[in-house]
Protein backbone atom coordinates (compact mmCIF):
# COMPACT_ATOMS: atom_id res chain seq x y z
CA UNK A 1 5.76 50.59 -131.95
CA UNK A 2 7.70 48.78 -129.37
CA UNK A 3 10.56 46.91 -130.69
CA UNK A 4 12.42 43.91 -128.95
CA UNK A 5 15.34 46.12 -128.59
CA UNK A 6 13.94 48.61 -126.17
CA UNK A 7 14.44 48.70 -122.40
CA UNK A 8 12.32 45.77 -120.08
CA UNK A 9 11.85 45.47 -116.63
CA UNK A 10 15.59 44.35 -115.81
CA UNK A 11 17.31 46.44 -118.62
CA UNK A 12 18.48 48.31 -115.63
CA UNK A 13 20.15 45.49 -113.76
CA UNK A 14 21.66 44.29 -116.24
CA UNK A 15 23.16 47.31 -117.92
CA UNK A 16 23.94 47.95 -114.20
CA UNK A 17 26.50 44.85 -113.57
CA UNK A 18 28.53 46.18 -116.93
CA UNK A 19 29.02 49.69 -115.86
CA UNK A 20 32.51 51.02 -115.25
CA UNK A 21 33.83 51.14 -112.03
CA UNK A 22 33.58 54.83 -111.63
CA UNK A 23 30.16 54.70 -112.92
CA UNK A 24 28.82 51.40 -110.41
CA UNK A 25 30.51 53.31 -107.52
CA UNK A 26 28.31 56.15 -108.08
CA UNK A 27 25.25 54.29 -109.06
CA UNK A 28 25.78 52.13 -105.71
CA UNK A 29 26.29 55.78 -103.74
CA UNK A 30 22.81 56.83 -105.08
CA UNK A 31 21.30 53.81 -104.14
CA UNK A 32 22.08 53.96 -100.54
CA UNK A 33 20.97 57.39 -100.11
CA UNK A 34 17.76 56.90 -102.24
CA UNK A 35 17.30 54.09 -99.77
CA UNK A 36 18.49 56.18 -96.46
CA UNK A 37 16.32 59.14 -97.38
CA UNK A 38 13.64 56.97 -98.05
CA UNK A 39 13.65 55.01 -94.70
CA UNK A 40 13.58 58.34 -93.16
CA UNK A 41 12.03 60.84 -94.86
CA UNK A 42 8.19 59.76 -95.23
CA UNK A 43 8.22 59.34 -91.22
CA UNK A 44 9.78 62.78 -90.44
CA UNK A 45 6.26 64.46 -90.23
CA UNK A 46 5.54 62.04 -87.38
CA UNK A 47 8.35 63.06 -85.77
CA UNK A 48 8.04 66.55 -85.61
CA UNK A 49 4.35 65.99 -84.42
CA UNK A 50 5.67 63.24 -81.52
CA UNK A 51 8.12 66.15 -80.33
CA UNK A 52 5.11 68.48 -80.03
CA UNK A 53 5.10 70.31 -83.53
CA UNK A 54 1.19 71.50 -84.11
CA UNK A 55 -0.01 70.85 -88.22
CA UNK A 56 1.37 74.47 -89.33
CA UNK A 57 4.86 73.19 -88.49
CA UNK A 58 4.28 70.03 -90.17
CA UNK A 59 3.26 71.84 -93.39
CA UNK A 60 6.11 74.38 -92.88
CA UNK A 61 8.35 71.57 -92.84
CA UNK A 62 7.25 70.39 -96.24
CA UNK A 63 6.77 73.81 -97.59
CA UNK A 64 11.01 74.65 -96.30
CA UNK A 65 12.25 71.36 -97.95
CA UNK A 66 10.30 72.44 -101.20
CA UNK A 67 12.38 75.59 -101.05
CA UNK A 68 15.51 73.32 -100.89
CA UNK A 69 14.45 71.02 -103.65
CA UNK A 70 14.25 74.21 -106.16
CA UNK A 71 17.25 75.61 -104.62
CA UNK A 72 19.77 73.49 -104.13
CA UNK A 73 20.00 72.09 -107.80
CA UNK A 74 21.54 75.30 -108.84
CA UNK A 75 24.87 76.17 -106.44
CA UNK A 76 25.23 72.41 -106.20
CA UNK A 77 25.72 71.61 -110.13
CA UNK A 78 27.82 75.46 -109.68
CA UNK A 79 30.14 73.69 -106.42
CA UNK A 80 30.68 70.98 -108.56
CA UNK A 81 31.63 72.73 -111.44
CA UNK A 82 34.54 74.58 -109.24
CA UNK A 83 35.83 72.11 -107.15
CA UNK A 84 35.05 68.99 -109.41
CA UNK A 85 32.56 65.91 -109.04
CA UNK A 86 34.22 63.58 -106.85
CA UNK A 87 35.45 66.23 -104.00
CA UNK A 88 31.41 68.03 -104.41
CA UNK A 89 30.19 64.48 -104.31
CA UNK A 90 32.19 63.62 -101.33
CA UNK A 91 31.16 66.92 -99.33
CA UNK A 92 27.56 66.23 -100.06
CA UNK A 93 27.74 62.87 -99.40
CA UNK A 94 29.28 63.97 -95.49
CA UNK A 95 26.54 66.66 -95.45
CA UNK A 96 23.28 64.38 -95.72
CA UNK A 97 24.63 61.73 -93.01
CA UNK A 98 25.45 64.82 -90.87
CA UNK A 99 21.65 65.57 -91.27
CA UNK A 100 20.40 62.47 -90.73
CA UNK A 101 22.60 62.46 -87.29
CA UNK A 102 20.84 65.78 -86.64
CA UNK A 103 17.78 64.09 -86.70
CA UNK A 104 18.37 61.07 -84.38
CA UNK A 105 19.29 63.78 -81.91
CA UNK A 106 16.83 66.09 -82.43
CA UNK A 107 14.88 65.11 -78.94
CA UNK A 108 17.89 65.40 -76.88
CA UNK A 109 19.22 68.83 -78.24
CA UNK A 110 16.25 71.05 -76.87
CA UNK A 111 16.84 73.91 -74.53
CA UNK A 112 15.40 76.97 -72.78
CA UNK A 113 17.83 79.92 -71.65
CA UNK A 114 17.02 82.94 -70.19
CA UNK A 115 12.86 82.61 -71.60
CA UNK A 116 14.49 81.77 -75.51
CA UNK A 117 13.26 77.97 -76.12
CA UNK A 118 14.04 76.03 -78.56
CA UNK A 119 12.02 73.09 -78.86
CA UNK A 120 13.74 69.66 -80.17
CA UNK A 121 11.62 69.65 -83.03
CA UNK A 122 13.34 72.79 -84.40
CA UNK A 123 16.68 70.81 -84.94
CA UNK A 124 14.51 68.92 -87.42
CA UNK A 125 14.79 71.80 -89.52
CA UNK A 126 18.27 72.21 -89.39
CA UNK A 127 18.75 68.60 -90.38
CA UNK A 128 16.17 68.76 -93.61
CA UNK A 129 19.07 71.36 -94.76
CA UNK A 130 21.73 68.87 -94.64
CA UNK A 131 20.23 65.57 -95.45
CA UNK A 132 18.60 66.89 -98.62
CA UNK A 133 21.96 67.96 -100.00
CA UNK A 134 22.64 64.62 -102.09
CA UNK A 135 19.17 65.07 -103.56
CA UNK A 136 20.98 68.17 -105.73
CA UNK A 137 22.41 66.38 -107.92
CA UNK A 138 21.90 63.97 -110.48
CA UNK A 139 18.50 65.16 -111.99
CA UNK A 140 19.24 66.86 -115.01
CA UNK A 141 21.98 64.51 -115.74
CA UNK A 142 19.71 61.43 -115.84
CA UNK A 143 17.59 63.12 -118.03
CA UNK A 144 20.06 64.35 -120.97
CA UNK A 145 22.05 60.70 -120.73
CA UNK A 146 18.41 58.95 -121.74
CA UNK A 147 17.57 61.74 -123.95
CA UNK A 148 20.60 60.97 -125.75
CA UNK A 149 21.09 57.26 -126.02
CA UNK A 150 17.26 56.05 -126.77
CA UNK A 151 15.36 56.83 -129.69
CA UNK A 152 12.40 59.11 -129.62
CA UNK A 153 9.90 56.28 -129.90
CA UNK A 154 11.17 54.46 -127.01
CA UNK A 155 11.90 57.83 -124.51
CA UNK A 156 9.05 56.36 -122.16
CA UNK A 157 10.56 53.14 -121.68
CA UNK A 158 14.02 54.03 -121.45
CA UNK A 159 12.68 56.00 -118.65
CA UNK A 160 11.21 53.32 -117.09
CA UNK A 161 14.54 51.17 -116.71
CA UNK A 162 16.51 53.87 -114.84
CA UNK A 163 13.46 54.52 -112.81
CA UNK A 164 13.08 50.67 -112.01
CA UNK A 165 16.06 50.52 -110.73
CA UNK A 166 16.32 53.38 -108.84
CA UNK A 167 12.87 53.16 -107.24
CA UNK A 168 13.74 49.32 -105.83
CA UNK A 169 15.34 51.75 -102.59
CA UNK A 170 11.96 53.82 -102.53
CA UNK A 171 11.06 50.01 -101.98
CA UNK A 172 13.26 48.70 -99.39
CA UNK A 173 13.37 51.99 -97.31
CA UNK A 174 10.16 52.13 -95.87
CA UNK A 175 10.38 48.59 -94.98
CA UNK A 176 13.44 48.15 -93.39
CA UNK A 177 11.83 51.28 -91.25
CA UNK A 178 8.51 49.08 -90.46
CA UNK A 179 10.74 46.56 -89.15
CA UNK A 180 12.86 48.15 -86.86
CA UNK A 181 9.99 50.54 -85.63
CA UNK A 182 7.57 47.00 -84.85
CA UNK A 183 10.85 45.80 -82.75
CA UNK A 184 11.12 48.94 -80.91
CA UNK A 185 8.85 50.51 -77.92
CA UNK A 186 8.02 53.52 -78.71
CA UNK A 187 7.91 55.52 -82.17
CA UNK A 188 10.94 58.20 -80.91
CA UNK A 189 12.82 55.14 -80.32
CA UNK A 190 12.24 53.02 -83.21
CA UNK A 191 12.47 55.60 -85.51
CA UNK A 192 15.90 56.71 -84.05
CA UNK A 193 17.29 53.47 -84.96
CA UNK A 194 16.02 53.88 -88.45
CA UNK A 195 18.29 57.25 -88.47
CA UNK A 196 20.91 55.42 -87.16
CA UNK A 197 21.47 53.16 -90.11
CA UNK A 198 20.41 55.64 -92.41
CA UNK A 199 23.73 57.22 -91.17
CA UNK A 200 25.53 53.88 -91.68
CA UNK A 201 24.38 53.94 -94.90
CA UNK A 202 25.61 57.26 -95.67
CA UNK A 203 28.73 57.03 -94.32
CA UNK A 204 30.00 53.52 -96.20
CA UNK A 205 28.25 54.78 -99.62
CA UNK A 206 30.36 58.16 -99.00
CA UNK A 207 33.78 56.38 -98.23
CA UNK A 208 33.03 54.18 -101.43
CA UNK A 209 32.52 56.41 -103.45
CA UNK A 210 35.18 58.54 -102.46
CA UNK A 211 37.45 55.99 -102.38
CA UNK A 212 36.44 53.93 -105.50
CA UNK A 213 35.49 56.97 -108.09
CA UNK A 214 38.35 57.54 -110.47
CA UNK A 215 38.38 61.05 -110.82
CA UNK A 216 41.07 61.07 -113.17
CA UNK A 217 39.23 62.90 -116.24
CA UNK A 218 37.10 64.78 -113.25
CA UNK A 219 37.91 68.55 -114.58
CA UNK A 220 37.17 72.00 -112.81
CA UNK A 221 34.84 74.11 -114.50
CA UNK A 222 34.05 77.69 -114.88
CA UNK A 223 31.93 79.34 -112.12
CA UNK A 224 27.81 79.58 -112.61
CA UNK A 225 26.71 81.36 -115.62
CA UNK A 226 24.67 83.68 -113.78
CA UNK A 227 20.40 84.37 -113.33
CA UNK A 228 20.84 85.31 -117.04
CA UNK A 229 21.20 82.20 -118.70
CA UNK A 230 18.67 80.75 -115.97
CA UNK A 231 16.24 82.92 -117.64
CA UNK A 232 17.28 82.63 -120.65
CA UNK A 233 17.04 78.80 -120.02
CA UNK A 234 13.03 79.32 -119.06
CA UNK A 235 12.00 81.63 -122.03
CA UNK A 236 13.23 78.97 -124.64
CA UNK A 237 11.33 76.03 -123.22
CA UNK A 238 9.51 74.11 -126.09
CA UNK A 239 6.13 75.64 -126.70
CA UNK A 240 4.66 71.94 -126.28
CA UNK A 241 5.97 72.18 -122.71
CA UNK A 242 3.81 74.90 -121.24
CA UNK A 243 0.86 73.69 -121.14
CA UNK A 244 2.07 70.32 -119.30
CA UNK A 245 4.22 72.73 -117.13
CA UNK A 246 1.29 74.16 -116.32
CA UNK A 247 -1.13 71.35 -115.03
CA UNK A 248 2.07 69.86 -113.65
CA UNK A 249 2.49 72.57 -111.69
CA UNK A 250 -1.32 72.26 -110.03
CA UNK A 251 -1.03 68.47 -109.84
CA UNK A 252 2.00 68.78 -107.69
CA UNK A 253 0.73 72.19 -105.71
CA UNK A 254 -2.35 69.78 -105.16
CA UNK A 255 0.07 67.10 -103.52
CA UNK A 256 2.33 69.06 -102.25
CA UNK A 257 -0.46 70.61 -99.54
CA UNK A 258 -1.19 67.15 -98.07
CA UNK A 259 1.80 64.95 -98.94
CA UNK A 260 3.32 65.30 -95.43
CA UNK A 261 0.52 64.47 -93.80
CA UNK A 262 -0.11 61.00 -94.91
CA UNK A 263 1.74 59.47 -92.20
CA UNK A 264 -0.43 61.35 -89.84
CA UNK A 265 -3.60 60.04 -91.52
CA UNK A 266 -2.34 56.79 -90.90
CA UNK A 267 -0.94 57.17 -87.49
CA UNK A 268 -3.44 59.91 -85.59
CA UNK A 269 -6.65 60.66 -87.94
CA UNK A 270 -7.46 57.10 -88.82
CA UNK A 271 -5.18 55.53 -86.16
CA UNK A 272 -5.05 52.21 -87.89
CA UNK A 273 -2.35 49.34 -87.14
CA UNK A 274 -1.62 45.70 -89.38
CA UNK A 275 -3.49 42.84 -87.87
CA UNK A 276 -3.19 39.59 -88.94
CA UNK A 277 -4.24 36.38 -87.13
CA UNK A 278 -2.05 33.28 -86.73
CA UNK A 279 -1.83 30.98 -89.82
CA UNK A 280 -0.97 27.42 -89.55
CA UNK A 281 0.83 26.10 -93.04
CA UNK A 282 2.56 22.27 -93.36
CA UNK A 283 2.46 22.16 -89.31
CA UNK A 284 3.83 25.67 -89.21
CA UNK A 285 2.34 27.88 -87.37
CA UNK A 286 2.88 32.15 -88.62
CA UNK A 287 1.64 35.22 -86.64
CA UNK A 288 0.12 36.36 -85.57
CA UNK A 289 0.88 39.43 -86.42
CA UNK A 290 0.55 42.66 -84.65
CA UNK A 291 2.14 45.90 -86.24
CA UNK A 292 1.79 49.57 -84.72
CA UNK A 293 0.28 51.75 -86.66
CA UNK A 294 4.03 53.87 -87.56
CA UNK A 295 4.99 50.31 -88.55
CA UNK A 296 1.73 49.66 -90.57
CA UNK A 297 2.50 52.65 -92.57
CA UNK A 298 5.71 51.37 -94.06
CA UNK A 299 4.19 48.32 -95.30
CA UNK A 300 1.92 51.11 -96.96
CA UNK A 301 4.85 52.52 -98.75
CA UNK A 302 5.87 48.95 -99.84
CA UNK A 303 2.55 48.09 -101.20
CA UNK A 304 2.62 51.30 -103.09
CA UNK A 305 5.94 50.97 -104.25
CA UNK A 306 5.63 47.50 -105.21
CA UNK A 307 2.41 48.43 -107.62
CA UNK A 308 4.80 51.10 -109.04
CA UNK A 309 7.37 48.74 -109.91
CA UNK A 310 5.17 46.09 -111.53
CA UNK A 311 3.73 48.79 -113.51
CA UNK A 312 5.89 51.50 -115.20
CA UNK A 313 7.89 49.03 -118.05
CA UNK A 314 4.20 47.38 -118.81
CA UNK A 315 2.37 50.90 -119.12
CA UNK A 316 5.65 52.47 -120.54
CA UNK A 317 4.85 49.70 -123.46
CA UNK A 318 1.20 51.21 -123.65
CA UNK A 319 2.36 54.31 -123.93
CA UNK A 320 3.78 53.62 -127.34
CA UNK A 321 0.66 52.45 -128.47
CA UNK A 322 -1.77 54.64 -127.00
CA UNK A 323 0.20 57.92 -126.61
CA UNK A 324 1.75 59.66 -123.74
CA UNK A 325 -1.03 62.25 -123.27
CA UNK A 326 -3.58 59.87 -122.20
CA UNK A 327 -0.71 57.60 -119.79
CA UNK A 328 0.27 61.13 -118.61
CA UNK A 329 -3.20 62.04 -117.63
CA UNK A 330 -4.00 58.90 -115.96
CA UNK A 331 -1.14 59.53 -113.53
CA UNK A 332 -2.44 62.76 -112.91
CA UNK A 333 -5.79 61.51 -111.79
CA UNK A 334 -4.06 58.99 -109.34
CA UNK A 335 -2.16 62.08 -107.95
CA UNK A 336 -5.59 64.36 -107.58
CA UNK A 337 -7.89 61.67 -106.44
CA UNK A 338 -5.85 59.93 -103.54
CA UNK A 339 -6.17 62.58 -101.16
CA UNK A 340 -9.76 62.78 -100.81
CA UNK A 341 -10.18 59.09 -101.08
CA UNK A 342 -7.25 58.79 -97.90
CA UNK A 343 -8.93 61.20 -95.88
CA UNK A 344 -12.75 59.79 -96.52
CA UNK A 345 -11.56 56.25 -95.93
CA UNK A 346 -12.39 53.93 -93.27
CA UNK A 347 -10.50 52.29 -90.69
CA UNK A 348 -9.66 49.44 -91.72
CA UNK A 349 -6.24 47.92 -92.76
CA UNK A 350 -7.65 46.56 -95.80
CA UNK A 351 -9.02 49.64 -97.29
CA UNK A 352 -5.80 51.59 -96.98
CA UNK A 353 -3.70 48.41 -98.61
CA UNK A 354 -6.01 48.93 -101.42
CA UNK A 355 -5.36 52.73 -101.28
CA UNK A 356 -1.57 52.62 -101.53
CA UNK A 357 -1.68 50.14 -104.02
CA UNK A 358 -3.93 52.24 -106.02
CA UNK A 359 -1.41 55.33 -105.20
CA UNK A 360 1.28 53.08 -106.54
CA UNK A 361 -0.25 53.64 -110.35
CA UNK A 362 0.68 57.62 -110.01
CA UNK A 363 4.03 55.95 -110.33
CA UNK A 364 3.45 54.44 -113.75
CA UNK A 365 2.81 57.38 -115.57
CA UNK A 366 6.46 58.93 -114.57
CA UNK A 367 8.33 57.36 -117.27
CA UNK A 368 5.76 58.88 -120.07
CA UNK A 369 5.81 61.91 -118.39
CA UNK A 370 9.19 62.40 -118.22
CA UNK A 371 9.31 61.28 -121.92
CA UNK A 372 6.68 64.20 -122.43
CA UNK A 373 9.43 66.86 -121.37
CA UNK A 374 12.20 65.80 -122.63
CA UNK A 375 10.97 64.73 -126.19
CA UNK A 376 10.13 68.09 -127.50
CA UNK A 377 13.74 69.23 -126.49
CA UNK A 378 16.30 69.15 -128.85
CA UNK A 379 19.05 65.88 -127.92
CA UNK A 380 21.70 68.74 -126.85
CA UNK A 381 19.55 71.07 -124.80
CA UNK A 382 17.87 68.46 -122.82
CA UNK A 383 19.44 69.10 -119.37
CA UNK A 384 18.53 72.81 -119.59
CA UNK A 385 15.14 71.89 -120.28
CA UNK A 386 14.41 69.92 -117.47
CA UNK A 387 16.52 71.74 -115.41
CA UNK A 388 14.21 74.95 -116.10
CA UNK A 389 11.05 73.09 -116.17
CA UNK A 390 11.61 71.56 -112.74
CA UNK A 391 12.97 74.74 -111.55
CA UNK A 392 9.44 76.56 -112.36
CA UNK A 393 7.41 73.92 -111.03
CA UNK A 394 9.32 73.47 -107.80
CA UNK A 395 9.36 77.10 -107.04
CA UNK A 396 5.83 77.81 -107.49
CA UNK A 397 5.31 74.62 -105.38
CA UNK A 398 7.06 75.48 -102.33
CA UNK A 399 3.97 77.09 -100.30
CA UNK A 400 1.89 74.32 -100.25
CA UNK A 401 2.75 72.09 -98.13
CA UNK A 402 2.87 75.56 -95.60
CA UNK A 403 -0.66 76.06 -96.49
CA UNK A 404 -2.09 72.71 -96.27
CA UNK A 405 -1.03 72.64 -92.91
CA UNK A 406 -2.43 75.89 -91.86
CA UNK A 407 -5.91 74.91 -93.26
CA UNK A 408 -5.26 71.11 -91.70
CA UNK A 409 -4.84 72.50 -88.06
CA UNK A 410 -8.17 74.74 -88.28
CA UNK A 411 -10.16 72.19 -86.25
CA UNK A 412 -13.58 72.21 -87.37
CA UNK A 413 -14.26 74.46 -90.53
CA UNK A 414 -18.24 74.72 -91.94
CA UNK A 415 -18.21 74.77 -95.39
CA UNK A 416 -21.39 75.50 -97.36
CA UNK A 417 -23.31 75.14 -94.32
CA UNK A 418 -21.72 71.91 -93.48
CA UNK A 419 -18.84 71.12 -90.58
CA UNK A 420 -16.19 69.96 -92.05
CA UNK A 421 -12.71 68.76 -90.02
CA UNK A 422 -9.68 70.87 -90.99
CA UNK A 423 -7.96 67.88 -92.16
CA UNK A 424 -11.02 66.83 -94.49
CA UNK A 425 -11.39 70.40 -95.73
CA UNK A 426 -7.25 70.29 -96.91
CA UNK A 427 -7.70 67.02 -98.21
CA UNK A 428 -11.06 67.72 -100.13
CA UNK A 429 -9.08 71.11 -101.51
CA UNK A 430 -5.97 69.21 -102.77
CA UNK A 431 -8.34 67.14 -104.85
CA UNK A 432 -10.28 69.98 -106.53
CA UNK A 433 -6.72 71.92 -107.42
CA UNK A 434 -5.41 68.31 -108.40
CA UNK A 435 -8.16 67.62 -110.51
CA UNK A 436 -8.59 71.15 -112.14
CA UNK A 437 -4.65 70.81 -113.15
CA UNK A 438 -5.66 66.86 -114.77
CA UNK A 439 -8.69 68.76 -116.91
CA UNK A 440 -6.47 71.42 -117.72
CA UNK A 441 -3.94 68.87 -119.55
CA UNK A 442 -6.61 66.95 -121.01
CA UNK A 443 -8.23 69.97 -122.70
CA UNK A 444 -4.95 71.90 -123.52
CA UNK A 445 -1.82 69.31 -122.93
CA UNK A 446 -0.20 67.94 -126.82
CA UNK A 447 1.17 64.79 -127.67
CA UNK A 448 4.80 63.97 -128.65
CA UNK A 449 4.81 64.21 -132.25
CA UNK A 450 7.38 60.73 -131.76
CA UNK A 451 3.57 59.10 -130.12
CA UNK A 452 0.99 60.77 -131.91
C-alpha cells in the first residue's frame, strides 16, 4: 500500500536542491544534454529527408543509432573504469557537442571528387556517433541507486521521481525547437539554430561539470571483465524476467520500425501545421497563430510529454494497488496501438493533439516497468541485471528501424488484394508485432511477488 513516505510528484526537486555539489553538477550536466538531445534528436529524420535521404536511409539511421545504444554502454562504463569518471565524463561530454556541430554542418560539408559523392546527409551519420556518446552512461547506475534506497513496495514510485525529473528536458526540448524553427524560414535553417544551442548547451554543461565535479574519491578501476562475465551476466537473469524480456523485446522491435518516422507523418504524409485564430481577452488581442508543420510537431512532443508527466507518480500510486502486470501492459498497448492510429489519422491538428497526448500514457507505465526488472533482482546485482536485460533487448532491436524504412519507401504495396501505401503497410505491421508482444505478456508475463 502506498505510504505517505514514498516518492510524489516533486520528490525529485526537492531531493534535487540538497544534493552534494559533485552530485547537482552532474545531475545539472544530464539535464542539459537530456534537453540538447532532445531538441535535436526527434527532428533528425527530417533532416536527413530535407538533404535528399530516401525512407531506407531514414530507417538506417534509426536502425545505426540502435546499434550505438546497445554498444556504447559497454566500453563507456570500461573508459570510465580506466581513466576515472570525471576525465570519461568530460571526454564524452566534448564528444556529443562535437556531434551536434557535425550536424549543423552537415549541408555544407557535401562533396563529389573524381565520381565518389558524398552527399551532406551522410555527415549525419557521422554525427549520430558522437552526439549519442553521453547517452552511455548513467543507465545502470540509476537503476541500482533506486533499487537500493526504496523499499520493494514502493520500486514503481521511486521510479517515477527520478523519471519526473529527468523527463521535464524531454519536455522543454522539443519546444524550445518549435520556437526557433516558427521564427526561422526554412526548416534547414531553423533547425540549424536548434543545433546551435544544443552545442551551447553542451559546451557550458561540459565546462561545469568539469570544473565543478570533485573528483577527489574518483578512483581508476580495473579494465573490462571480458564477454565472459557479459554472458555470464545474461544466463543468471531472474527467471521472472524472461518472459517480460521477451514481449519487451517485440513492443520495442514494433516501435523501433516506425519511431523515426513520426516526424515525417507529421511533416510530409499528413502535412499538417498549428492553426489558431486570433483571440481577443480583457482588450487583448492573441494570434493568431500560424505554426509550420516542423514547428507543429514540437508542440506534439510537448503535449505528449506533458501527459507523461502528469501521469507516471498518479499511475505509479495505482500500481501499488492494482499490480505492475496490468500498469505494465497498459503501456504496452499505448506503444502497439499508436502507430496504426498515427498513420490512419486525419488531417487535422486536433486529431493528432489528441494522439500525442494519448502517446504520452506509454510514458506512465515506465516507472512500473522498470520496477518489474529490477524487483526480482537481488539489491546487489541490480546493475548487472538491467545492464543485461537492456543489452538483449537493444541488440535484437537494432534492425528495425532499417526495416521499417525499407517496407515504408515501397510506394504502393497490395496486401490481401487491397493497395496499401508503403507507409500504411509499416505502420499497420508495427501494430500487429506490437500487439502480439502486449498478448504475449498478458498470457505469460508474472507479477512482482512485492505487488501481487
Amino acid at each position: 500500500m502506498a505510504t505517505d513516505r514514498g516518492p510524489d510528484a516533486l520528490a525529485a526537486f526537492r531531493q534535487f536542491l540538497s544534493l552534494e555539489r559533485d552530485v547537482l553538477t552532474l545531475s545539472l550536466a544530464m539535464f542539459a544534454f537530456s534537453l540538447a538531445f532532445q531538441m535535436t534528436g526527434r527532428y533528425v529524420p527530417e533532416y536527413l529527408r530535407t538533404l535528399g535521404a530516401g525512407a531506407a536511409v531514414v530507417g538506417l539511421y534509426g536502425s545505426v543509432g540502435n546499434l550505438i545504444g546497445a554498444l556504447y554502454p559497454y566500453p563507456g562504463g570500461a573508459l570510465s573504469d580506466r581513466i576515472g569518471s570525471r576525465l570519461a565524463l568530460t571526454l564524452f561530454g566534448v564528444v556529443a557537442t562535437l556531434g551536434f556541430g557535425l550536424w549543423a554542418l552537415a549541408p555544407a560539408l557535401g562533396f563529389a571528387v573524381s565520381g565518389l559523392v558524398v552527399p551532406g546527409w551522410a555527415w549525419v551519420f557521422a554525427g549520430l556517433f558522437l552526439a549519442q556518446a553521453w547517452k552511455s552512461f548513467g543507465l545502470g547506475a540509476t537503476f541500482a541507486v533506486v533499487r537500493q534506497s526504496v523499499p520493494d513496495a514502493e520500486l514503481a514510485a521511486g521510479f517515477a521521481a527520478t523519471e519526473t525529473f529527468r523527463r521535464v528536458g524531454f519536455l522543454v526540448g522539443p519546444l524550445l525547437a518549435a520556437a526557433l524553427l516558427a521564427l526561422t524560414p526554412g526548416f534547414v535553417a531553423g533547425f540549424q539554430r536548434v543545433l546551435v544551442l544544443a552545442v551551447v548547451f553542451g559546451a557550458v554543461a561540459t565546462v561545469a561539470q568539469h570544473l565543478l565535479y570533485d573528483a577527489g574519491e574518483d578512483t581508476v578501476g580495473e579494465s573490462f571483465a571480458g564477454i565472459g562475465a557479459v554472458v555470464d551476466d545474461l544466463r543468471s537473469l531472474p527467471d521472472p524476467l524472461r518472459p517480460l524480456l521477451v514481449a519487451d523485446t517485440l513492443v520495442r522491435f514494433a516501435n523501433g520500425m516506425v519511431y523515426v518516422f513520426f516526424v515525417i507523418v507529421v511533416t510530409d504524409f499528413l502535412a499538417v501545421g498549428l492553426q489558431l485564430p486570433a483571440l481577443t481577452l480583457a482588450g487583448f488581442t492573441l494570434g493568431p497563430v500560424s505554426l509550420t508543420p516542423a514547428a507543429f510537431f514540437g508542440v506534439l512532443l510537448g503535449a505528449e510529454m506533458v501527459v507523461a508527466l502528469l501521469s507516471m507518480v498518479p499511475v505509479s500510486r495505482l500500481a501499488e494497488r492494482v499490480g505492475l502486470k496490468p500498469v505494465v501492459a497498459v503501456g504496452f498497448a499505448v506503444y502497439a496501438t499508436f502507430p496504426a492510429m498515427l498513420i490512419a489519422a486525419p488531417a487535422d491538428q486536433l486529431v493528432l493533439v489528441a494522439l500525442f497526448a494519448f502517446s504520452g500514457l506509454r510514458f506512465a507505465g515506465l516507472p512500473a516497468h522498470k520496477a518489474l526488472i529490477v524487483g526480482p533482482a537481488e539489491r546487489d546485482a541490480s546493475g548487472r541485471v538491467t545492464g543485461s536485460y537492456y543489452l538483449v533487448r537493444n541488440t535484437v532491436v537494432i534492425p528495425s528501424a532499417l526495416l521499417g524504412g525499407v517496407i515504408y519507401g515501397l510506394g504502393r504495396v497490395t496486401v490481401a488484394g487491397t493497395v496499401l501505401s508503403g507507409p500504411t503497410v509499416a505502420f499497420g505491421l508495427a501494430t500487429a508485432v506490437g500487439l502480439l508482444g502486449t498478448g504475449y505478456f498478458l498470457v505469460a508475463g508474472e507479477e512482482f511477488a512485492a505487488y501481487a
